[in-house]
PDB file of N, CA and C in Angstrom:
ATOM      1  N   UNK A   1     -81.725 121.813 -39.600  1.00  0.00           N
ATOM      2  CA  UNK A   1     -81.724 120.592 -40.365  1.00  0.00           C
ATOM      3  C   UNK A   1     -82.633 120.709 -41.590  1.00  0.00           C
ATOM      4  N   UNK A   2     -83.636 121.341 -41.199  1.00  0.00           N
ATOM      5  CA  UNK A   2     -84.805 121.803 -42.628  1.00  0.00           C
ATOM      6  C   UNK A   2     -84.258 122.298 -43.631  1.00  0.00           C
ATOM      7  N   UNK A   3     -83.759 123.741 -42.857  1.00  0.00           N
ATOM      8  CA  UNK A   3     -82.804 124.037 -44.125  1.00  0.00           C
ATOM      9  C   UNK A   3     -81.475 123.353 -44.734  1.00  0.00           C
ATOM     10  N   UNK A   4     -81.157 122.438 -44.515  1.00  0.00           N
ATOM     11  CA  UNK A   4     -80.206 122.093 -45.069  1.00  0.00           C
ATOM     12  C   UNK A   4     -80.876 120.715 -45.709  1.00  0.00           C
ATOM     13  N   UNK A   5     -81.896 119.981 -46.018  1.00  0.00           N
ATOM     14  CA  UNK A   5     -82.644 119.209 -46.554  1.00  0.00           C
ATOM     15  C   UNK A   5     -82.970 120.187 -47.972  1.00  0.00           C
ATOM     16  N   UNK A   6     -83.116 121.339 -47.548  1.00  0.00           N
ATOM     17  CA  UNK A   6     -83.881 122.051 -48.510  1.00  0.00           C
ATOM     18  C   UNK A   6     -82.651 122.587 -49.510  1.00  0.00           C
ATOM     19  N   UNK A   7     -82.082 123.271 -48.986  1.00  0.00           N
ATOM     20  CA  UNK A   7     -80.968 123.628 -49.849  1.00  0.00           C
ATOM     21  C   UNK A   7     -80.348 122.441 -50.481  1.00  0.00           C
ATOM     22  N   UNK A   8     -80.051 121.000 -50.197  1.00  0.00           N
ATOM     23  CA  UNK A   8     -79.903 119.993 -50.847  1.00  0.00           C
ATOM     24  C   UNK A   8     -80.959 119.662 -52.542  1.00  0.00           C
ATOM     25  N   UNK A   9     -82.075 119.578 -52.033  1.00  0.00           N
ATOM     26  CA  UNK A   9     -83.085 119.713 -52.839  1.00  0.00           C
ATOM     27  C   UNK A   9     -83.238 120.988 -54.225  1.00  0.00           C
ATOM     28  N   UNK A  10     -82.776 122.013 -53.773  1.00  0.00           N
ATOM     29  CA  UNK A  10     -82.455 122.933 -54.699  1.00  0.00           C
ATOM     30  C   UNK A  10     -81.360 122.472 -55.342  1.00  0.00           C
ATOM     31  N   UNK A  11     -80.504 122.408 -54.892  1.00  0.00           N
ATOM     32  CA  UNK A  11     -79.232 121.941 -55.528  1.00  0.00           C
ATOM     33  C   UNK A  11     -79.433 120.652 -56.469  1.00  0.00           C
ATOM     34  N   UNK A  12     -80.487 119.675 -56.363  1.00  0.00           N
ATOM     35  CA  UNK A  12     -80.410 118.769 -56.824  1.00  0.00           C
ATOM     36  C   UNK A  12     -81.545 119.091 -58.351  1.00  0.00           C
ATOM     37  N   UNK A  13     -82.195 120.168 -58.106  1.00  0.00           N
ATOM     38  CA  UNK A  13     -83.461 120.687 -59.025  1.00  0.00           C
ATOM     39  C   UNK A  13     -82.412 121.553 -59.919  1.00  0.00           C
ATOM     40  N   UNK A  14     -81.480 122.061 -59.535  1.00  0.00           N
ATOM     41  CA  UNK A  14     -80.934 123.331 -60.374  1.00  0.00           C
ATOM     42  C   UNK A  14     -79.780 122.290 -61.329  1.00  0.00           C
ATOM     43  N   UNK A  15     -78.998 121.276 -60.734  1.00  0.00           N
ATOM     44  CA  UNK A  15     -78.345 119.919 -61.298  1.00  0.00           C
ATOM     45  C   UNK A  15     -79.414 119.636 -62.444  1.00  0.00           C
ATOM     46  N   UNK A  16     -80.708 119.267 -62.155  1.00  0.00           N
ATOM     47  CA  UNK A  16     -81.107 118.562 -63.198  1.00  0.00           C
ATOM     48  C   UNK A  16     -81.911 119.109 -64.466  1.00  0.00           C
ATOM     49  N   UNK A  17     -81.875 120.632 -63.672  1.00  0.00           N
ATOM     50  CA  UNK A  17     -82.439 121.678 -65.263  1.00  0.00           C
ATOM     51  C   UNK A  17     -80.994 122.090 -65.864  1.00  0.00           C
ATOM     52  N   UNK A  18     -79.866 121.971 -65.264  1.00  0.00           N
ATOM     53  CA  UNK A  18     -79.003 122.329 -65.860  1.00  0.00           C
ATOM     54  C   UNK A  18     -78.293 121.587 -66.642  1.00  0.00           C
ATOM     55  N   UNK A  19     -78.556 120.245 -66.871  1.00  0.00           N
ATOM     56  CA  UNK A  19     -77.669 119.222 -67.291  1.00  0.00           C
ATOM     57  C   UNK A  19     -79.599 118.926 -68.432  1.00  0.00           C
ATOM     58  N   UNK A  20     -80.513 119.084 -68.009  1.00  0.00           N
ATOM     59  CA  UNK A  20     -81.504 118.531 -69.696  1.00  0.00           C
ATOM     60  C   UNK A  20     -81.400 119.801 -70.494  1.00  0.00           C
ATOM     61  N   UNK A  21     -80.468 121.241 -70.079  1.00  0.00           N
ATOM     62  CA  UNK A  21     -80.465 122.341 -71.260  1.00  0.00           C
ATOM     63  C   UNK A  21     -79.374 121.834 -71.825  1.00  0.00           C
ATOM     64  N   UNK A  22     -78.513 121.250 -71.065  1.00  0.00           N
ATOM     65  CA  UNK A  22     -77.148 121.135 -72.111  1.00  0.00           C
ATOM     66  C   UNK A  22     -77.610 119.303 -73.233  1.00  0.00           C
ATOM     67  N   UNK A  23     -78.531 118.828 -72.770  1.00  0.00           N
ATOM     68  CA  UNK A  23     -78.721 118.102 -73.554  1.00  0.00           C
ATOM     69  C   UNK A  23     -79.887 118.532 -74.586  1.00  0.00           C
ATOM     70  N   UNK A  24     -80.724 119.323 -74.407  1.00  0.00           N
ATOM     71  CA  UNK A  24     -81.116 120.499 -75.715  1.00  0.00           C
ATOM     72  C   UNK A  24     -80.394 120.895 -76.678  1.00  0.00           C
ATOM     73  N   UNK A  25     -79.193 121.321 -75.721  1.00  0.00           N
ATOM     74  CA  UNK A  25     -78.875 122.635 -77.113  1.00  0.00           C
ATOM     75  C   UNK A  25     -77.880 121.510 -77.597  1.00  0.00           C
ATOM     76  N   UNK A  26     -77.548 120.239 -77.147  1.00  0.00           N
ATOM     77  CA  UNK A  26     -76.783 119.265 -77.733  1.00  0.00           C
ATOM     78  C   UNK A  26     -77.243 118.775 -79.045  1.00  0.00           C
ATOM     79  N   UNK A  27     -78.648 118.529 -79.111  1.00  0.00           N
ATOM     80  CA  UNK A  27     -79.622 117.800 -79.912  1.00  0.00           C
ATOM     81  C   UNK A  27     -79.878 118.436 -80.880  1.00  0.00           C
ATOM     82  N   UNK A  28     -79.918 120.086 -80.686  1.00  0.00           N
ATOM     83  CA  UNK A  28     -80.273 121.054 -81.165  1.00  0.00           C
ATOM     84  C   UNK A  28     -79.737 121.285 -82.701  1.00  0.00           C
ATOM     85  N   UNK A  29     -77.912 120.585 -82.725  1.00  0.00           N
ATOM     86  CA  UNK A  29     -76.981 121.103 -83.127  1.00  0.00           C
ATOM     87  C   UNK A  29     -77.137 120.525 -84.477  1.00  0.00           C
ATOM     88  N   UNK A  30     -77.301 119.314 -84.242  1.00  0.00           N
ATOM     89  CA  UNK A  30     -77.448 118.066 -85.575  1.00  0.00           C
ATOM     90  C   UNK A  30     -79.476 118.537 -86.431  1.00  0.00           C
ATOM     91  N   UNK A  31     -79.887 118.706 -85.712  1.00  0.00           N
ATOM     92  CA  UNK A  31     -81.373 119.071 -85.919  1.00  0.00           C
ATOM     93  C   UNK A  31     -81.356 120.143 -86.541  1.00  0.00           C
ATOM     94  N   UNK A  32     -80.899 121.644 -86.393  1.00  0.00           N
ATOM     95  CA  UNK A  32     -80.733 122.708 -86.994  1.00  0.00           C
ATOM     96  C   UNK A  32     -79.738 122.210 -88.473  1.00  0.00           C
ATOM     97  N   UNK A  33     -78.877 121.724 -88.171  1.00  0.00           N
ATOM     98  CA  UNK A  33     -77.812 120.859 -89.779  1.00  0.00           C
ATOM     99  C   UNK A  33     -78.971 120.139 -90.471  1.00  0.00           C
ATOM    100  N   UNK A  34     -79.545 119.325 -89.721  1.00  0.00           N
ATOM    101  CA  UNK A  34     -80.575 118.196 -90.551  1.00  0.00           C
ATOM    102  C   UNK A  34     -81.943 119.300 -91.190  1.00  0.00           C
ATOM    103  N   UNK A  35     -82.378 120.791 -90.907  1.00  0.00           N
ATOM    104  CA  UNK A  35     -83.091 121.458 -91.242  1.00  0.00           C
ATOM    105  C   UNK A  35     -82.563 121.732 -92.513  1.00  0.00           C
ATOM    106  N   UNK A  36     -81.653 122.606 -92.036  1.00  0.00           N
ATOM    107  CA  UNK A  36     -81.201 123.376 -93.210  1.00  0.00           C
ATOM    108  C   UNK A  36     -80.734 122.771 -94.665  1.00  0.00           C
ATOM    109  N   UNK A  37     -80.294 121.793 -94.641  1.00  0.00           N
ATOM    110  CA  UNK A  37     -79.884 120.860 -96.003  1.00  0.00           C
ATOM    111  C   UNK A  37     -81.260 120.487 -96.590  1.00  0.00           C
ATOM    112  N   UNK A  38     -81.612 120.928 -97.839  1.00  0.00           N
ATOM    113  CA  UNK A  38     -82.247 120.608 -98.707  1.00  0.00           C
ATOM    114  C   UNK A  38     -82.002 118.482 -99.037  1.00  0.00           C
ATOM    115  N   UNK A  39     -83.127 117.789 -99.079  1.00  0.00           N
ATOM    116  CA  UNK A  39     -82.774 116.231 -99.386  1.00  0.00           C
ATOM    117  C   UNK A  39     -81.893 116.072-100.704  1.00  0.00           C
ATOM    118  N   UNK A  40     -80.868 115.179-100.612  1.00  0.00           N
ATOM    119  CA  UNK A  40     -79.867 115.475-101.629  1.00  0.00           C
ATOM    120  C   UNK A  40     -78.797 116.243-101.391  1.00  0.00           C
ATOM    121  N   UNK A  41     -79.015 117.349-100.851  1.00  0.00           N
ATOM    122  CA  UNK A  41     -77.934 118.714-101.056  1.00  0.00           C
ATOM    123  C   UNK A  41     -76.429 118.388-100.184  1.00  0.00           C
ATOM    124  N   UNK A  42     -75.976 118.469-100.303  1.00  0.00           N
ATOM    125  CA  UNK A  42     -74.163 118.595 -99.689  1.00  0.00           C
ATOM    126  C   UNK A  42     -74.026 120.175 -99.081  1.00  0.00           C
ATOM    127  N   UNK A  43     -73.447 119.967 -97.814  1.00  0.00           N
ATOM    128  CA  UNK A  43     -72.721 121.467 -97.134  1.00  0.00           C
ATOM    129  C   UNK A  43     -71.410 121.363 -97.499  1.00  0.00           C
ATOM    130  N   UNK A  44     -70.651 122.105 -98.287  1.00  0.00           N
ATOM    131  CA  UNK A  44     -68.811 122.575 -98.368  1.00  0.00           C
ATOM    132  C   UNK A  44     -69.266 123.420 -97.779  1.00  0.00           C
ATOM    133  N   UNK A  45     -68.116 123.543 -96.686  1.00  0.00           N
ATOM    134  CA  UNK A  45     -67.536 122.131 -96.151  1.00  0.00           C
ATOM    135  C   UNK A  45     -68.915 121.902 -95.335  1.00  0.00           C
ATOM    136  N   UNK A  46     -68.799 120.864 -95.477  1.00  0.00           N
ATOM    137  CA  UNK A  46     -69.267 119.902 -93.951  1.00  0.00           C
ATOM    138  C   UNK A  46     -69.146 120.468 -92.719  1.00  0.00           C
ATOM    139  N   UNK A  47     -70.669 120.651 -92.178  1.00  0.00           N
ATOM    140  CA  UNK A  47     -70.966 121.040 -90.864  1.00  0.00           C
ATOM    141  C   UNK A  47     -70.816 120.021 -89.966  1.00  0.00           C
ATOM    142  N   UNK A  48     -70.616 119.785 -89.077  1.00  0.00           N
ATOM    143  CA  UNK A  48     -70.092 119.046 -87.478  1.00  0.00           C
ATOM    144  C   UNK A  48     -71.686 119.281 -86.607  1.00  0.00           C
ATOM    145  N   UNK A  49     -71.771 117.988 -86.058  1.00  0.00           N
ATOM    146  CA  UNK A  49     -73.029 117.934 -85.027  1.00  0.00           C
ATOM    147  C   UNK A  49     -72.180 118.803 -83.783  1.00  0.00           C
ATOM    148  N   UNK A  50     -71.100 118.005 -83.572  1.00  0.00           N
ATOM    149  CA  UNK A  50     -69.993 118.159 -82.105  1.00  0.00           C
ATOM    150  C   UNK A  50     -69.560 119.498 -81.980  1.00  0.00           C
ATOM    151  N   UNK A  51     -69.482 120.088 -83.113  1.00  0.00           N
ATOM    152  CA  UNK A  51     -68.794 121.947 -82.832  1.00  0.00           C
ATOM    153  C   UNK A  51     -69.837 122.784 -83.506  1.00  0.00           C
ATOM    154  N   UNK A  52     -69.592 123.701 -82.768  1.00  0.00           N
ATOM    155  CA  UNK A  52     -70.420 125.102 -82.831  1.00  0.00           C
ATOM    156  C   UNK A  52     -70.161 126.142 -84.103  1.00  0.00           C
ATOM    157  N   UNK A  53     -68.130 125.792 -83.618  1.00  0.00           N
ATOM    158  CA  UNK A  53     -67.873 127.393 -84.055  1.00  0.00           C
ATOM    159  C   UNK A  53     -67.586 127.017 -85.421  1.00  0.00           C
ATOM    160  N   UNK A  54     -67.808 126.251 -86.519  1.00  0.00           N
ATOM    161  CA  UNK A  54     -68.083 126.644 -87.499  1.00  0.00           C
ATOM    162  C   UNK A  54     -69.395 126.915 -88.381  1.00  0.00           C
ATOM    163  N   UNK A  55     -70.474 126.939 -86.844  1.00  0.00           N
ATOM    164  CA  UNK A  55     -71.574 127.003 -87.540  1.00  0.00           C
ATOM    165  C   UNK A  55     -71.919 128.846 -87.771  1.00  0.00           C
ATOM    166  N   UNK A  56     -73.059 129.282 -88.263  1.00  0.00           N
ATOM    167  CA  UNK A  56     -73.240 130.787 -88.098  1.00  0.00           C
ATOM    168  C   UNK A  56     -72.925 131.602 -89.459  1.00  0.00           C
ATOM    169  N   UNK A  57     -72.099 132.470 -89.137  1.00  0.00           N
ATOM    170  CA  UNK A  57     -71.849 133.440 -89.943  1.00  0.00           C
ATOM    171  C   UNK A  57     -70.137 132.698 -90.635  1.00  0.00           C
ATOM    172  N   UNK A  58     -69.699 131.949 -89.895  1.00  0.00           N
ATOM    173  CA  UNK A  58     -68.536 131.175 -90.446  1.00  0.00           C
ATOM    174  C   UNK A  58     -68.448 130.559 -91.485  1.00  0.00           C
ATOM    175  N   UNK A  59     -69.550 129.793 -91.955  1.00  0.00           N
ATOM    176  CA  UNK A  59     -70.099 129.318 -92.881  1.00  0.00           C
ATOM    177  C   UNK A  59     -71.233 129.805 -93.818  1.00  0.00           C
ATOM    178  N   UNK A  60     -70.630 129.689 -95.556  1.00  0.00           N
ATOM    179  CA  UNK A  60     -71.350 130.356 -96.148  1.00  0.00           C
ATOM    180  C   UNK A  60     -73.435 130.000 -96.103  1.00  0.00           C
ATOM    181  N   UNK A  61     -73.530 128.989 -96.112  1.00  0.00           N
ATOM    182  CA  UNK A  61     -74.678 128.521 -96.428  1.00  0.00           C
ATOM    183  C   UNK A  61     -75.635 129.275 -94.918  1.00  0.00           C
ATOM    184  N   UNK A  62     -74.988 128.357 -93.940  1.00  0.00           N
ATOM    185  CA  UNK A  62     -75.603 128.996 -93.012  1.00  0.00           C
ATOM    186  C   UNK A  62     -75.696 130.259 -92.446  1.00  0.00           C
ATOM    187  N   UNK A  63     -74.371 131.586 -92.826  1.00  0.00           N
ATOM    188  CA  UNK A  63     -74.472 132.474 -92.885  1.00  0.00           C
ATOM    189  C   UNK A  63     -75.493 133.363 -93.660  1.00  0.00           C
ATOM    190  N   UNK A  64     -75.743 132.627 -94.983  1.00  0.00           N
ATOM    191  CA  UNK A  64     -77.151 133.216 -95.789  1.00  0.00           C
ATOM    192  C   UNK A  64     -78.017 133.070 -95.224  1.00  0.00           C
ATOM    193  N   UNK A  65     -78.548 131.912 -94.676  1.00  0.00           N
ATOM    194  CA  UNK A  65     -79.938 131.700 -93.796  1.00  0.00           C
ATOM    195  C   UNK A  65     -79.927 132.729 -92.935  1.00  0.00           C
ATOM    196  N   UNK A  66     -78.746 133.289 -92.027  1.00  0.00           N
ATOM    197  CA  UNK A  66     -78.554 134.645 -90.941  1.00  0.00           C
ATOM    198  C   UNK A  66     -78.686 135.575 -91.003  1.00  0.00           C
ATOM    199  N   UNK A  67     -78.517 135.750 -92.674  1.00  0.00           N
ATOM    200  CA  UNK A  67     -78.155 137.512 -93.325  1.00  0.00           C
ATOM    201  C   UNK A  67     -80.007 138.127 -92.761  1.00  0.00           C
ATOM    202  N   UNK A  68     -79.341 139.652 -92.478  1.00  0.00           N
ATOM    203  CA  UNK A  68     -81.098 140.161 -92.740  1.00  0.00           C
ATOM    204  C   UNK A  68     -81.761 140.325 -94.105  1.00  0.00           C
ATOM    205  N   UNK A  69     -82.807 140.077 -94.325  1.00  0.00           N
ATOM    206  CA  UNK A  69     -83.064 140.730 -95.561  1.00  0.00           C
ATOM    207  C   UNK A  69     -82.860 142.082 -95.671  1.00  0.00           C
ATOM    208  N   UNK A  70     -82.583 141.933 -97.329  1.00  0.00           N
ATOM    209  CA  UNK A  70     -82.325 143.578 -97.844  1.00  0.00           C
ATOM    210  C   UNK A  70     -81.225 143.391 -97.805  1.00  0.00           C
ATOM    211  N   UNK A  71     -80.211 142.485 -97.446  1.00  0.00           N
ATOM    212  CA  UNK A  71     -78.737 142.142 -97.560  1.00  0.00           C
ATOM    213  C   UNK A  71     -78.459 141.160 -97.991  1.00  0.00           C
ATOM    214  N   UNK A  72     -77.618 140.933 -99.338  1.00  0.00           N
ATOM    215  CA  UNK A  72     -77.175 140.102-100.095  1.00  0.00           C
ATOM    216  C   UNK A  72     -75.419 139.328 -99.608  1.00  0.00           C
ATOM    217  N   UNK A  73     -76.097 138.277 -99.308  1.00  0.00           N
ATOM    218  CA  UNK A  73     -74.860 137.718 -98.994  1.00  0.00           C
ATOM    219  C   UNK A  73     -73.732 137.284 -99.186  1.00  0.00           C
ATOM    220  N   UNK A  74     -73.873 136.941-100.865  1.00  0.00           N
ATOM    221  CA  UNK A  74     -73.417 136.997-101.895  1.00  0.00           C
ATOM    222  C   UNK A  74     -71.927 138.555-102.142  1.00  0.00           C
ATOM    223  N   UNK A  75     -72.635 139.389-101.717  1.00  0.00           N
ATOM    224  CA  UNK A  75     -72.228 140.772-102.142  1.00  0.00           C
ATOM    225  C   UNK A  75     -71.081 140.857-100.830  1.00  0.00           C
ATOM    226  N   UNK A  76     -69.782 140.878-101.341  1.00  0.00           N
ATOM    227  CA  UNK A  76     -68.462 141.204-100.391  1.00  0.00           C
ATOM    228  C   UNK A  76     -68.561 142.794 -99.666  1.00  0.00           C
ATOM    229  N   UNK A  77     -68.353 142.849 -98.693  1.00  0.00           N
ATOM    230  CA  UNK A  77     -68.228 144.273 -97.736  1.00  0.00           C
ATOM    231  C   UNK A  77     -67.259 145.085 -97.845  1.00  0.00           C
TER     232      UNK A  77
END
């Protein structure tokens, strides 16, 4: 019976770290957009709080912030 109190309890600890990371990297998304824009400045196109995959290397602006230095981003491959 112990163990099965206990294994409940895990289950309920691993539920609730797993559900405040996905509300991290949720928060994360709009916060990293709200960094990167200069006050004033416009993203073409327009970055999305809700999706990922046009953030990164998909997009020019934020792809420059990614580049390593010593690499011009600007400069086609």
């Amino acid at each position: 019976m112990i163990h099965i109190l206990y294994w409940h309890i895990l289950l309920q600890i691993q539920k609730g770290a797993s559900s405040s990371h996905a509300d991290d990297t949720k928060g994360m998304k709009c916060a990293v957009i709200d960094w990167t824009i200069l006050e004033g400045q416009m993203l073409n196109p327009p970055l999305s709080c809700k999706y990922k995959s046009e953030h990164g290397f998909r997009h020019d602006q934020t792809g420059a912030l990614l580049c390593p230095t010593g690499i011009d981003w600007n400069v086609p491959k």
